[in-house]
Protein backbone atom coordinates (compact mmCIF):
# COMPACT_ATOMS: atom_id res chain seq x y z
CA UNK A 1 26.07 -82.20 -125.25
CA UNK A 2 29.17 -80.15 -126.62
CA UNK A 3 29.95 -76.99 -125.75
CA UNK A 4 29.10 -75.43 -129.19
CA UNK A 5 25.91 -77.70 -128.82
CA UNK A 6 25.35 -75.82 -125.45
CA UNK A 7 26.41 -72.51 -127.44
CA UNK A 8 23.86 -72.70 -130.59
CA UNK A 9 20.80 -73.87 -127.70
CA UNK A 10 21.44 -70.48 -125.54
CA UNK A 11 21.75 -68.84 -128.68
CA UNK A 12 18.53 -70.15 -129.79
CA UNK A 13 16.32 -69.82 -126.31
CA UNK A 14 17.52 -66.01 -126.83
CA UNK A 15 15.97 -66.15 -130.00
CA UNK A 16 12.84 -67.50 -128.57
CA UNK A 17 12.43 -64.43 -126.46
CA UNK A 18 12.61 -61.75 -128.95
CA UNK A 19 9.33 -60.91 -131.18
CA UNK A 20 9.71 -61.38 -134.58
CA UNK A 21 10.46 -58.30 -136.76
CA UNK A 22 10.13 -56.75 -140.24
CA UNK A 23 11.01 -53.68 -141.83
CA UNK A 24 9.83 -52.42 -145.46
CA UNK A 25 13.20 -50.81 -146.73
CA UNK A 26 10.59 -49.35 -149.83
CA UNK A 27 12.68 -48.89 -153.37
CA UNK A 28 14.37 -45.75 -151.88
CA UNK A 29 17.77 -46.84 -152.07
CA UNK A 30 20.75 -46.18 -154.44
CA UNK A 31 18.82 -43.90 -156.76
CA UNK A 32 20.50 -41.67 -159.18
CA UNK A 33 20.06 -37.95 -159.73
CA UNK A 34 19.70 -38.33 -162.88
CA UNK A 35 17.67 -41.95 -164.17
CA UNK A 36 19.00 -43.71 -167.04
CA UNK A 37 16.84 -43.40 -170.08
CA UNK A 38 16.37 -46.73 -172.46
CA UNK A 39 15.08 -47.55 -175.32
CA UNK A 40 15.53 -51.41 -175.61
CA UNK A 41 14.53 -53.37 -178.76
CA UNK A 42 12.04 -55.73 -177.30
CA UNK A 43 9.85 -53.46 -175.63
CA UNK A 44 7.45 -50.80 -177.18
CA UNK A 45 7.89 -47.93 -173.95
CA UNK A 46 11.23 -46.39 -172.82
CA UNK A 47 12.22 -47.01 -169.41
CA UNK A 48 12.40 -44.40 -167.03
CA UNK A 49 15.30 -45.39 -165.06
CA UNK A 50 17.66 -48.33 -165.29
CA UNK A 51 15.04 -50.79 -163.91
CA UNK A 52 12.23 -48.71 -164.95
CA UNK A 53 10.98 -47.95 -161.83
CA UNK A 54 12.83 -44.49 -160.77
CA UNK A 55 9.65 -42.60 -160.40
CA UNK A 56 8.63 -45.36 -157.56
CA UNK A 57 11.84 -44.64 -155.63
CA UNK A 58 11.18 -40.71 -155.84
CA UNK A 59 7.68 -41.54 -154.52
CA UNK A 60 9.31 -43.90 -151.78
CA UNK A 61 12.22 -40.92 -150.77
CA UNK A 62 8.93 -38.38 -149.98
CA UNK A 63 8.31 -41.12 -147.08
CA UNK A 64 11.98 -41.81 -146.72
CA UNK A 65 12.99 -38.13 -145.34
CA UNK A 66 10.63 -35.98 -143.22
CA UNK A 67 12.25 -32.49 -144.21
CA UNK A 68 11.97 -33.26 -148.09
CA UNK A 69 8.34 -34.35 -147.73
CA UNK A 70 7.29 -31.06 -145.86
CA UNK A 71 8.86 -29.46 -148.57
CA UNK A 72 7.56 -31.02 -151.65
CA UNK A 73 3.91 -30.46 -149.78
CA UNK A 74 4.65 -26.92 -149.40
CA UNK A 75 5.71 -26.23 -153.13
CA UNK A 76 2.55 -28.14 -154.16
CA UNK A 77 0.07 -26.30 -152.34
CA UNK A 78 2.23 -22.83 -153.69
CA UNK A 79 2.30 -24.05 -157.70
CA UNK A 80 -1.82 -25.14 -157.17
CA UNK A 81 -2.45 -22.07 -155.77
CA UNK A 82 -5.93 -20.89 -154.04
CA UNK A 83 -8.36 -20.90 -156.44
CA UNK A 84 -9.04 -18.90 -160.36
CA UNK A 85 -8.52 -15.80 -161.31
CA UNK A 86 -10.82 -15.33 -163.85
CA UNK A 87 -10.67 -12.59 -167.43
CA UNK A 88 -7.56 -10.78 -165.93
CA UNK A 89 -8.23 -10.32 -162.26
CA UNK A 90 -5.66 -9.81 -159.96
CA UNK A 91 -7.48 -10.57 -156.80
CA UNK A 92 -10.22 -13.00 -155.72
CA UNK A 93 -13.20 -10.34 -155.05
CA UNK A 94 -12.54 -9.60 -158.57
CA UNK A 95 -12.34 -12.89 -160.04
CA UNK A 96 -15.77 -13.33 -158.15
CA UNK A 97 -17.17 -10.02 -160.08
CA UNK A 98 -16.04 -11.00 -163.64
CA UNK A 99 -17.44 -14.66 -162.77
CA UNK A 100 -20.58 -13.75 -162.18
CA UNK A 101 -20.79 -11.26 -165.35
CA UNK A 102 -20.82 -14.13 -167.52
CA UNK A 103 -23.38 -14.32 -169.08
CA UNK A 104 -25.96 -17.54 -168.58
CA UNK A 105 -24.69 -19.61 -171.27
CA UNK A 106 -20.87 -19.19 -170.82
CA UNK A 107 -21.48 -19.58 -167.05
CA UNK A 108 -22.82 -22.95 -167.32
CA UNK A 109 -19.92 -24.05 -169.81
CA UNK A 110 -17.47 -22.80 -167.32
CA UNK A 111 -18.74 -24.95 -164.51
CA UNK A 112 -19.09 -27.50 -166.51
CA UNK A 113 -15.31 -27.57 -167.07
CA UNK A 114 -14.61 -26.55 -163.60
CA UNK A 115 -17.02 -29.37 -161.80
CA UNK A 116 -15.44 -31.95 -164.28
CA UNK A 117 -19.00 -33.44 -163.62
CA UNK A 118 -18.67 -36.67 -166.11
CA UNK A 119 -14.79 -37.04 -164.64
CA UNK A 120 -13.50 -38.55 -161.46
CA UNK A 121 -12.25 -35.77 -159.50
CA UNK A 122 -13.25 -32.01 -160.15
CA UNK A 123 -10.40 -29.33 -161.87
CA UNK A 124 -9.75 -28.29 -158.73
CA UNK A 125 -8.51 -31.68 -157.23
CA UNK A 126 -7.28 -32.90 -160.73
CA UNK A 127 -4.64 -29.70 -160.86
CA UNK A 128 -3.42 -30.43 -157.33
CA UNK A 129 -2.31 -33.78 -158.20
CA UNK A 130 -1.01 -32.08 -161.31
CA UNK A 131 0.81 -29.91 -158.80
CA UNK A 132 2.45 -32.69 -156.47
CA UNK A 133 3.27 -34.71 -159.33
CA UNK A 134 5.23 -32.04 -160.16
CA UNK A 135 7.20 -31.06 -157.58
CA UNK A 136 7.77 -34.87 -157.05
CA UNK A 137 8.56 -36.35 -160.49
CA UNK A 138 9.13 -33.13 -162.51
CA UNK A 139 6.38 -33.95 -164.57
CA UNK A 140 2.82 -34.52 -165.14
CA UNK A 141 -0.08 -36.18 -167.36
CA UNK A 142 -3.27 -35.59 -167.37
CA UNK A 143 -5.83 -36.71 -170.51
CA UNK A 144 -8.27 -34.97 -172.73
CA UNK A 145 -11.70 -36.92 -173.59
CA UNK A 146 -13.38 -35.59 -176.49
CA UNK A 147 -17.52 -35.73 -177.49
CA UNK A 148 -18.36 -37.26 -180.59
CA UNK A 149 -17.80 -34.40 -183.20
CA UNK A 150 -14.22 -33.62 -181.19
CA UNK A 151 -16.00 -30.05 -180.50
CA UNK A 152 -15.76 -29.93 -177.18
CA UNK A 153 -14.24 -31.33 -174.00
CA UNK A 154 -16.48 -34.20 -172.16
CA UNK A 155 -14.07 -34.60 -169.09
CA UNK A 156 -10.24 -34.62 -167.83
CA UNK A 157 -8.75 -37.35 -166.43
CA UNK A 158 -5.87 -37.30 -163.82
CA UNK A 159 -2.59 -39.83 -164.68
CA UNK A 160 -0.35 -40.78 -161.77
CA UNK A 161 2.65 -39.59 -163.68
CA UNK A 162 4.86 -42.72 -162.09
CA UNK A 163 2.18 -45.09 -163.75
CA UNK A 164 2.88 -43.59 -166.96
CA UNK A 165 5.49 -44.49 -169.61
CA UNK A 166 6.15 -42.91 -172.86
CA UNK A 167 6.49 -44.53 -175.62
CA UNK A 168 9.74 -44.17 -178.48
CA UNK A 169 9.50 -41.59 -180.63
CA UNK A 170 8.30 -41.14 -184.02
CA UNK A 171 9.67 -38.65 -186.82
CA UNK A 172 10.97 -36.95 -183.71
CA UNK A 173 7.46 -37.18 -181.43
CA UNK A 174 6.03 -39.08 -179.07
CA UNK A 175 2.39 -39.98 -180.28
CA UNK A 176 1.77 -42.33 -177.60
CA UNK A 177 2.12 -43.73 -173.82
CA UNK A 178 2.07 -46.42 -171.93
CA UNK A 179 -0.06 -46.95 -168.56
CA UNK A 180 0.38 -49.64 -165.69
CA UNK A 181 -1.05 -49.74 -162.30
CA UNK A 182 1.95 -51.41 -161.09
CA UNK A 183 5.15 -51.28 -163.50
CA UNK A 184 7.08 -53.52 -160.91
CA UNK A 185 4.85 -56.37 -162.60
CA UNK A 186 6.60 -56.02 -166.03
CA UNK A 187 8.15 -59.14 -165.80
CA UNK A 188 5.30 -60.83 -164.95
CA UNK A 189 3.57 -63.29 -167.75
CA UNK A 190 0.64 -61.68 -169.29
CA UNK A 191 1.91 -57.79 -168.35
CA UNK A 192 0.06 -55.54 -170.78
CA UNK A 193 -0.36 -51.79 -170.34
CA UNK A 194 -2.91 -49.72 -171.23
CA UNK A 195 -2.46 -47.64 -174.73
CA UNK A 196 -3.33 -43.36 -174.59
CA UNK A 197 -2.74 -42.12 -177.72
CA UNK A 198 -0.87 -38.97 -177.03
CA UNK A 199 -2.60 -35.27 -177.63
CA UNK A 200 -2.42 -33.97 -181.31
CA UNK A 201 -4.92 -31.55 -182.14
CA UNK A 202 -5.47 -33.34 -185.59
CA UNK A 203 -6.55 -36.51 -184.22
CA UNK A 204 -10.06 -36.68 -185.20
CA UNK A 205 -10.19 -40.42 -184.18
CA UNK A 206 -9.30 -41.01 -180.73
CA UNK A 207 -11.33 -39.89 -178.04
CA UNK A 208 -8.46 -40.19 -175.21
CA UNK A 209 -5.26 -38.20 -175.78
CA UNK A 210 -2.56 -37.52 -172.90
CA UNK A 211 -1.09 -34.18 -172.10
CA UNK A 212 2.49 -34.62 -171.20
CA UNK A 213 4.16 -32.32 -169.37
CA UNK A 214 7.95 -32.24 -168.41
CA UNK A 215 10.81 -29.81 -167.00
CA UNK A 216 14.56 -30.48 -167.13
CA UNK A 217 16.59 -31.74 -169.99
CA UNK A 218 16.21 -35.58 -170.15
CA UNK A 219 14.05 -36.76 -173.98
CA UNK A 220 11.39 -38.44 -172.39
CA UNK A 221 10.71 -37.76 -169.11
CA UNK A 222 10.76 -34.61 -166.21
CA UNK A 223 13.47 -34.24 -163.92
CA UNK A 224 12.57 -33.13 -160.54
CA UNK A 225 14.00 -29.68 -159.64
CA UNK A 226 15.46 -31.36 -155.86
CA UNK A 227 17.47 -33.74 -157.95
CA UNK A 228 20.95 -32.52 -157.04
CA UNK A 229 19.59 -33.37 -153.53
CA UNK A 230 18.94 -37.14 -153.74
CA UNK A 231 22.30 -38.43 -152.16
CA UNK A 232 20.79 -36.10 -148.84
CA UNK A 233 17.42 -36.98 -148.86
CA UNK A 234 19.06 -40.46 -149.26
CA UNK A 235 21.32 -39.92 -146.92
CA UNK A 236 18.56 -38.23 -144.25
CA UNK A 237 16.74 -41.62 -144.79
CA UNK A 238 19.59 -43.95 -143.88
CA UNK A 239 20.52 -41.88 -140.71
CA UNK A 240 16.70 -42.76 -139.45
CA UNK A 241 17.36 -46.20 -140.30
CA UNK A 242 20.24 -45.99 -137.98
CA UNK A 243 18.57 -44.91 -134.98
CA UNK A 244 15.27 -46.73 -135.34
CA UNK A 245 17.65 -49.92 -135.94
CA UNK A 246 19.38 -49.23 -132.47
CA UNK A 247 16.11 -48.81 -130.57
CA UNK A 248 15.18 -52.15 -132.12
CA UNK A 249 18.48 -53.37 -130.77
CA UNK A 250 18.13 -52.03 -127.27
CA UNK A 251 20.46 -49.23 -128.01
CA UNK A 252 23.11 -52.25 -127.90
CA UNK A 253 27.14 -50.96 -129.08
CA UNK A 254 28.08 -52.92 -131.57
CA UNK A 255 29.70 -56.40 -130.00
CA UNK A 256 32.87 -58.92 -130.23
CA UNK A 257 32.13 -62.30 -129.89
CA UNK A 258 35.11 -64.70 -128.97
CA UNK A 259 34.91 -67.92 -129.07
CA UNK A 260 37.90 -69.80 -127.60
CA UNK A 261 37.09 -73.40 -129.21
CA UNK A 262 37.14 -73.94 -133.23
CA UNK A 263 33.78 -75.06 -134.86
CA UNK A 264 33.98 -78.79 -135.23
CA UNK A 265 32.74 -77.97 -138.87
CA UNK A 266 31.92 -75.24 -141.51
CA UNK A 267 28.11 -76.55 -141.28
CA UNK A 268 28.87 -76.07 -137.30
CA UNK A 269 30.53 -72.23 -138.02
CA UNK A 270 27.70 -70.96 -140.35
CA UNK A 271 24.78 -72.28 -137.80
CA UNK A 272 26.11 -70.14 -135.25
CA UNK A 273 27.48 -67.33 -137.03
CA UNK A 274 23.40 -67.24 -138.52
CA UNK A 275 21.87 -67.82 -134.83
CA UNK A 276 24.10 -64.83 -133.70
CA UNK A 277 22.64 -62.49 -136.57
CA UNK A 278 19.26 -63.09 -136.37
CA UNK A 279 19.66 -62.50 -132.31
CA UNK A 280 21.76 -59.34 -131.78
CA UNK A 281 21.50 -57.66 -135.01
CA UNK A 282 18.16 -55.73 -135.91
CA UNK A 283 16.57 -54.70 -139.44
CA UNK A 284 18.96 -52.27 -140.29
CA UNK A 285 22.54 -53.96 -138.39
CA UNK A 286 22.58 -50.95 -136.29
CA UNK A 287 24.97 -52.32 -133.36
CA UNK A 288 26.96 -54.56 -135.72
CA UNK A 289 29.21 -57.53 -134.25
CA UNK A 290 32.32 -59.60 -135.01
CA UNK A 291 32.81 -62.57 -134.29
CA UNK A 292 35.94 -64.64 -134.05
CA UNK A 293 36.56 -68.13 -133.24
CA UNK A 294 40.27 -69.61 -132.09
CA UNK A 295 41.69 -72.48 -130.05
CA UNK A 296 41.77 -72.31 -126.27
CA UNK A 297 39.75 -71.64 -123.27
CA UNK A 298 36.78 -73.87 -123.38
CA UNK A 299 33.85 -71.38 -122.16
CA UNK A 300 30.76 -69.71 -122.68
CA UNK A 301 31.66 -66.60 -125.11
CA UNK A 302 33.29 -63.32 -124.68
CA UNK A 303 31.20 -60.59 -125.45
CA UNK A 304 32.62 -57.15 -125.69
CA UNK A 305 31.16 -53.76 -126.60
CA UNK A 306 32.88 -51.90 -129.62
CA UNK A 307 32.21 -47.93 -128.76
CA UNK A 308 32.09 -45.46 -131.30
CA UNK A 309 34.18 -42.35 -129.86
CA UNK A 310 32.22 -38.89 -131.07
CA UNK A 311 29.71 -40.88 -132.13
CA UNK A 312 26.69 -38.42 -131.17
CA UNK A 313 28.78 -35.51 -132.75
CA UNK A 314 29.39 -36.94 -135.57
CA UNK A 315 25.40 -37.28 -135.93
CA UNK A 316 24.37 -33.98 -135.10
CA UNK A 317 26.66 -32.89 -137.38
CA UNK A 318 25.59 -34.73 -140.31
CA UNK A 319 22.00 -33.89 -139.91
CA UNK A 320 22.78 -30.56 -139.76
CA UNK A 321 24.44 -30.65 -142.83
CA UNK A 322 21.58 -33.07 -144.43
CA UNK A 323 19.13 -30.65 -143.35
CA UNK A 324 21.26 -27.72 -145.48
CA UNK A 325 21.79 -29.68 -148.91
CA UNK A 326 18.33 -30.75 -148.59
CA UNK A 327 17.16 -27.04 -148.22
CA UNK A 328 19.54 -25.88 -151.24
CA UNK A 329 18.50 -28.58 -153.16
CA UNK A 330 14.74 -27.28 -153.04
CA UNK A 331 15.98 -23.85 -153.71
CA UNK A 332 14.29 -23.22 -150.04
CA UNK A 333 14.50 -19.19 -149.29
CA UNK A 334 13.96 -19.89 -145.76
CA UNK A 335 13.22 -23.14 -143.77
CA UNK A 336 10.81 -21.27 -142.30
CA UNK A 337 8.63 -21.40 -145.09
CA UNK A 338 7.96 -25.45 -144.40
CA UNK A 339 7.77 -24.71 -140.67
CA UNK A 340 11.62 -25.50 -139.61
CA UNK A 341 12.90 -23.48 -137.35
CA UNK A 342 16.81 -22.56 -137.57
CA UNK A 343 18.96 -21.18 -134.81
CA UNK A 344 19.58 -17.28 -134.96
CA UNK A 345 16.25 -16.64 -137.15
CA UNK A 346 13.94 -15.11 -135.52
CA UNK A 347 11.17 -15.99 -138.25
CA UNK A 348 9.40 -12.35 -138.04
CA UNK A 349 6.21 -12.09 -140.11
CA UNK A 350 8.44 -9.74 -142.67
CA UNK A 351 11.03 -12.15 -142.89
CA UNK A 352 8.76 -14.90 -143.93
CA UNK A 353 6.67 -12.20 -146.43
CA UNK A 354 10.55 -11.32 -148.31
CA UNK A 355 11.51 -15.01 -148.11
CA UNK A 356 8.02 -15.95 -149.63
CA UNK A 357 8.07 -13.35 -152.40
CA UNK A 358 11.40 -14.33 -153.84
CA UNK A 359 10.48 -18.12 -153.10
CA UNK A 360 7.44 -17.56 -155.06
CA UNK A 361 8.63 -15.14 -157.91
CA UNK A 362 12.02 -17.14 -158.71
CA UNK A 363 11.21 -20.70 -157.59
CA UNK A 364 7.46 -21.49 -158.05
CA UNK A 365 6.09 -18.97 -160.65
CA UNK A 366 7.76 -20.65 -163.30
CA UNK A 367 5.79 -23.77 -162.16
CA UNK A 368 2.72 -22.37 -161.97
CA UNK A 369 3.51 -20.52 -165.43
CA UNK A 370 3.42 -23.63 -167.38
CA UNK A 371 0.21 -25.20 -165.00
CA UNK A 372 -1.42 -21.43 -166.09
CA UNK A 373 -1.07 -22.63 -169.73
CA UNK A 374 -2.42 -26.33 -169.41
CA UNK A 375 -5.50 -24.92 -167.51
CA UNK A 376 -6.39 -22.38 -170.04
CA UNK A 377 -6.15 -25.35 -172.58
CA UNK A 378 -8.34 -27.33 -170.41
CA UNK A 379 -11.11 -24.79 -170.65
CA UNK A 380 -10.44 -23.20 -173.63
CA UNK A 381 -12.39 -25.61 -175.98
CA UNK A 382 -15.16 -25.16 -174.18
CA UNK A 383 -15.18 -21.84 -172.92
CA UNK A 384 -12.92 -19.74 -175.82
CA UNK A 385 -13.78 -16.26 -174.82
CA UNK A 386 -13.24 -17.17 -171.21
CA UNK A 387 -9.21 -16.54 -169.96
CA UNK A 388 -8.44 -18.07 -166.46
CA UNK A 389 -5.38 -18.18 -164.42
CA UNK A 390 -3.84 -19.58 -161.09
CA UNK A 391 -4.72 -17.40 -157.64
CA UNK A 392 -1.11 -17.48 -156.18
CA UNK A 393 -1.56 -19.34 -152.72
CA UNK A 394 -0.72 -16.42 -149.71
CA UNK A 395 -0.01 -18.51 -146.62
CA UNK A 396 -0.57 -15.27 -144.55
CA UNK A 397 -4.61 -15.25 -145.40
CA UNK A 398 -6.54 -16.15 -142.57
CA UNK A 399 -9.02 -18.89 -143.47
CA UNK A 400 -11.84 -20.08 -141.87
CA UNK A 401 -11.19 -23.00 -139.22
C-alpha cells in the first residue's frame, strides 16, 4: 500500500467515527431589502422577488435571528391589540356596556361577524394573523365571502400573505390574485394556482374577493417596515451559524494540512482533498483548512492550527452592533420592550410606560390605524350602525394566569 493509499484509509476510518450530519440552511440567505418586482410575459402573476420567493426568506429570517423574532412577536401582539372597543369606547368596561345595549337583533349580527361561525378561525384569531403578517411581510390578505343576494357577509377567510401573488394590473388595478400552497413548486409540471378575484364592491358575481393590504412604496406588494435591517438580521443569522458550526467541529481552529509527497494523480488529489472536507469541516466550514501538497519528506501529514488573534473581540463586538441595527431597524424605543436587557438601563416600570407610549403612538398606531379600518369593513355589511375599533394592547395589565 502507498503512502497516500495509507493517507486516504486513515482519512476514511476517521470518517467512520463521526455521525453523519445535516443542517437546513432555510432560504434566508442573500436577500435584498428591497425584492425585485417582475412582470414577465409568460406568466399571468408578478413575482415578488427575483425568484419569487422573497416573502419565504422573510418568513425563514424570523427563525434565522432570535432578537428580530422577539420583536416582530411583540409588534404583533401591540398592532392586534386586546380585544374591541365597541360605538366609541375608550376603555374595555365600556366597550362591555355599549355591547350589551345592543339591542337583540344587532347583537346577534355582531357575533355572528365576530364568531366567524361558517369560517375557519374566529375575527379574533383571523386579525392576529392579519397582524403578524404584517409586521413580517408588510402586508396582508384576507377574503370576503358573500351570501347569495351579495347583502351580507357569510364568513372571512385568512390568506397567508407569502402564499399570495398578485396578479398584473389592469387600467391601472389589480382585479385579481394568485394563491399557492407552495410557490417553490412553480416550476413544477402541472403548477396551477388558485384564482381570488380581487374585492370591488361592484362585483355582483363572485362570491370570493381578496382584501389586499400593503405599506411601503413598491406597486404590488408591502414592504416590511425592518427592511433597512435585513443585512443584520442576516448578518445575526450567519454569526449563529458560526458558532453552532464550531461546536459541530469540536471547537477545532481552523487547520494546515502538509503533505510532503505530490498526489500520484489529479483523481488521487481530489479524493483526498474531498475525504479531508467531509472529515474536519462541519455544516457551516467553521474551522476552515488548507491544504498543500509538495515534494519531500515522505510522512504521515502535518497538521497545524491557524489561530484567529482577537477573535472573541471581534465577536462580541459585532453582536453588539447586530443587536443595535437590528433594534433601529424596528424603530425599537427600548429593548426592553421585547425583554432585552441593555447595560446602564435600569428598565424602571416608568421607563418602560414612556418607551411604550412613544413606541405605540409613533411606531404601531399607524398599523393598527389601517387594521381599525379593515375591521370596521369586515363588520360593517352586516352590522352598519355598529362602529368598532382596536383595544390598544397595555403590557402592564395584569391578566389572569
Amino acid at each position: 500500500m502507498g503512502k497516500l493509499d495509507e493517507i486516504r484509509a486513515l482519512l476514511g476510518a476517521k470518517l467512520k467515527e463521526k455521525k453523519s450530519e445535516t443542517f437546513s440552511f432555510g432560504s434566508a440567505y442573500n436577500i435584498s431589502e428591497v425584492p425585485k418586482i417582475i412582470e414577465k410575459k409568460n406568466k399571468d402573476w408578478v413575482y415578488w422577488g427575483e425568484d419569487n420567493l422573497y416573502p419565504l426568506k422573510l418568513k425563514d429570517m424570523k427563525t434565522a435571528s432570535a432578537i428580530h423574532n422577539a420583536i416582530v412577536k411583540t409588534k404583533t401582539k401591540l398592532t392586534a391589540g386586546d380585544g374591541l372597543l365597541i360605538n366609541g369606547a375608550t376603555n374595555e368596561q365600556a366597550s362591555k356596556a355599549n355591547y350589551q345595549a345592543l339591542d337583540v337583533k344587532t347583537k346577534a349580527a355582531f357575533d355572528y361577524v365576530t364568531k366567524n361561525e361558517q369560517g375557519d378561525m374566529s375575527l379574533d384569531e383571523i386579525m392576529r394573523n392579519l397582524a403578524n403578517d404584517l409586521q413580517t411581510y408588510g402586508c396582508y390578505a384576507y377574503s370576503r365571502v358573500y351570501n347569495n343576494d351579495f347583502t351580507k357577509q357569510y364568513k372571512i377567510k385568512y390568506y397567508p400573505v407569502f402564499k399570495i401573488r398578485a396578479a398584473k394590473k389592469e387600467d391601472g388595478k389589480v382585479k385579481k390574485y394568485y394563491f399557492h400552497e407552495d410557490w417553490t413548486q412553480e416550476k413544477q409540471r402541472g403548477f396551477e394556482p388558485n384564482v381570488i378575484f380581487a374585492y370591488d364592491k361592484n362585483d355582483k358575481e363572485n362570491y370570493e374577493q381578496l382584501v389586499f393590504r400593503k405599506i411601503g412604496d413598491l406597486e404590488y406588494y408591502g414592504e416590511p417596515s425592518y427592511s433597512g435591517a435585513l443585512t443584520w438580521i442576516q448578518t445575526d443569522f450567519q454569526m449563529g451559524l458560526f458558532h453552532l458550526s464550531n461546536i459541530t467541529n469540536g471547537m477545532n481552529p481552523g487547520m494546515h494540512f502538509s503533505f510532503y509527497k505530490l498526489p500520484s494523480s489529479e483523481d488521487d488529489k481530489e479524493r483526498i482533498l474531498e475525504d479531508l472536507q467531509r472529515t474536519y469541516m462541519g455544516a457551516q466550514q467553521a474551522g476552515r483548512f488548507i491544504t498543500t501538497f509538495s515534494n519531500g519528506k515522505e510522512l504521515a501529514p502535518d497538521i497545524k492550527a491557524i489561530e484567529t488573534s482577537n477573535l472573541d473581540k471581534q465577536l462580541i463586538t459585532l453582536a453588539e452592533l447586530c443587536d443595535k441595527k437590528i433594534l433601529s431597524g424596528h424603530q425599537l424605543t427600548s429593548p426592553l420592550l421585547v425583554g432585552i436587557s441593555v447595560s446602564g438601563q435600569l428598565g424602571g416600570n416608568t421607563e418602560l410606560q414612556i418607551a411604550y407610549q412613544i413606541f405605540d403612538n409613533v411606531i404601531i398606531g399607524s398599523d393598527r390605524n389601517m387594521m381599525d379600518k379593515d375591521l370596521q369593513f369586515i363588520y360593517g355589511l352586516n352590522v352598519p350602525n355598529v362602529t368598532v375599533e382596536i383595544n390598544p394592547f397595555n403590557p402592564f395589565k395584569v391578566r389572569p394566569q
